[in-house]
C-alpha atoms as a PDB file:
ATOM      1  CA  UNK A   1      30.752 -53.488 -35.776  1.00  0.00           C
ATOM      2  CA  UNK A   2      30.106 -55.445 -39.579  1.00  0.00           C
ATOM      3  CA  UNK A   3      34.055 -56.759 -38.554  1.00  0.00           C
ATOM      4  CA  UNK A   4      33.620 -57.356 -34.715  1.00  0.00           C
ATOM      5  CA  UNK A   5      36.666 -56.010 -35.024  1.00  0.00           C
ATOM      6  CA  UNK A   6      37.808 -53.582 -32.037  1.00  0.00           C
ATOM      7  CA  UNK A   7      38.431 -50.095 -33.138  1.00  0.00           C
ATOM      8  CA  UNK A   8      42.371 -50.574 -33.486  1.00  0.00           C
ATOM      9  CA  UNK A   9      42.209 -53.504 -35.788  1.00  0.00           C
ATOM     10  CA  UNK A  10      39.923 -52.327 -37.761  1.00  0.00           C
ATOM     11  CA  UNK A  11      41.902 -48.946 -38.395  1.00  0.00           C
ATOM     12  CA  UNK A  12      44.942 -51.388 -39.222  1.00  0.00           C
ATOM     13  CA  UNK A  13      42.653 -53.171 -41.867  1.00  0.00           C
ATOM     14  CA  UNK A  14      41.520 -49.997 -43.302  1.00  0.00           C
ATOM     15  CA  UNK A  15      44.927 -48.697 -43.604  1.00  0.00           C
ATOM     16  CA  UNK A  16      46.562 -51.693 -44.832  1.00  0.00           C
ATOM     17  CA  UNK A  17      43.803 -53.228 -46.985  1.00  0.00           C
ATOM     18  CA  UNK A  18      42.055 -51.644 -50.599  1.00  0.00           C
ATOM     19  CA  UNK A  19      38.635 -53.956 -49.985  1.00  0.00           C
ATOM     20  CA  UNK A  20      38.074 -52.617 -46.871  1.00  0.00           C
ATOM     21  CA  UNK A  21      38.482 -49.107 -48.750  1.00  0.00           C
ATOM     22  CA  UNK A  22      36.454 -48.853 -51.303  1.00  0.00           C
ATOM     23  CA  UNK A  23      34.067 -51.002 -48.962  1.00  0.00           C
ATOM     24  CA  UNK A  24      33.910 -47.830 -46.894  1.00  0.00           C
ATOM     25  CA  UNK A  25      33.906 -45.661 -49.688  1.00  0.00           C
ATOM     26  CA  UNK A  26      37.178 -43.955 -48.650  1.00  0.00           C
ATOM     27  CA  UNK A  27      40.835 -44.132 -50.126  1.00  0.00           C
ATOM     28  CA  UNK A  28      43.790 -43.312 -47.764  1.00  0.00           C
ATOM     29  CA  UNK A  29      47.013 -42.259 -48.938  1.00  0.00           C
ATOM     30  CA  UNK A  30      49.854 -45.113 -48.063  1.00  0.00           C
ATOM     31  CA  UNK A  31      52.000 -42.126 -47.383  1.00  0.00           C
ATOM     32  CA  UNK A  32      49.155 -40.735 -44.701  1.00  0.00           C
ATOM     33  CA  UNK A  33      47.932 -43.859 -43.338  1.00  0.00           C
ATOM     34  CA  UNK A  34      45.032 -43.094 -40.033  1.00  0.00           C
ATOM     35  CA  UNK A  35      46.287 -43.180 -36.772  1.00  0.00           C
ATOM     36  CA  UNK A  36      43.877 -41.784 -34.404  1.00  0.00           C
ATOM     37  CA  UNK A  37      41.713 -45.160 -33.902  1.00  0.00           C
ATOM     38  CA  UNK A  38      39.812 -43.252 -30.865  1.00  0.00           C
ATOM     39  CA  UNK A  39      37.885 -41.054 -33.617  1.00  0.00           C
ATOM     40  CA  UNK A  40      36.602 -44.396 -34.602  1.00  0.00           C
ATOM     41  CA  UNK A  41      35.211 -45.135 -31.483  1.00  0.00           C
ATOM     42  CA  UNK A  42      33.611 -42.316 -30.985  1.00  0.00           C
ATOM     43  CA  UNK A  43      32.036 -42.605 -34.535  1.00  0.00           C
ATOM     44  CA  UNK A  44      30.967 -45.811 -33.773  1.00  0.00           C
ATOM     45  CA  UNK A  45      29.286 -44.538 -30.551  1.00  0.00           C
ATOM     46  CA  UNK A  46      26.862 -42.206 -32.633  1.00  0.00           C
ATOM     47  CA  UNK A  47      24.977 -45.061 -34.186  1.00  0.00           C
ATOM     48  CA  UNK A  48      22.169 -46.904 -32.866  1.00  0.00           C
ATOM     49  CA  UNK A  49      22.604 -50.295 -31.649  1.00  0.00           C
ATOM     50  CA  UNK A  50      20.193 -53.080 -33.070  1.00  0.00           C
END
């Protein structure tokens, strides 16, 4: 939601991009990258909206 980014995009950042890494405070493995971008939305559908 910081990126109004949709949830696919913003997995592609996160996998592609170190900023966005240690922005989240998580490091993924090149080798491993994420791939399920619906756990995303569903994290994102925990938090309160403004």
């Amino acid at each position: 939601m910081y990126t109004s980014q949709s949830s696919p995009k913003l997995l592609e950042q996160l996998n592609g991009d170190i900023h966005y890494q240690l922005f989240c405070g998580v490091r993924i493995d090149p080798m491993y990258p994420l791939t399920d971008y619906k756990l995303w939305t569903t994290c994102f559908q925990n938090f309160p909206a403004d």
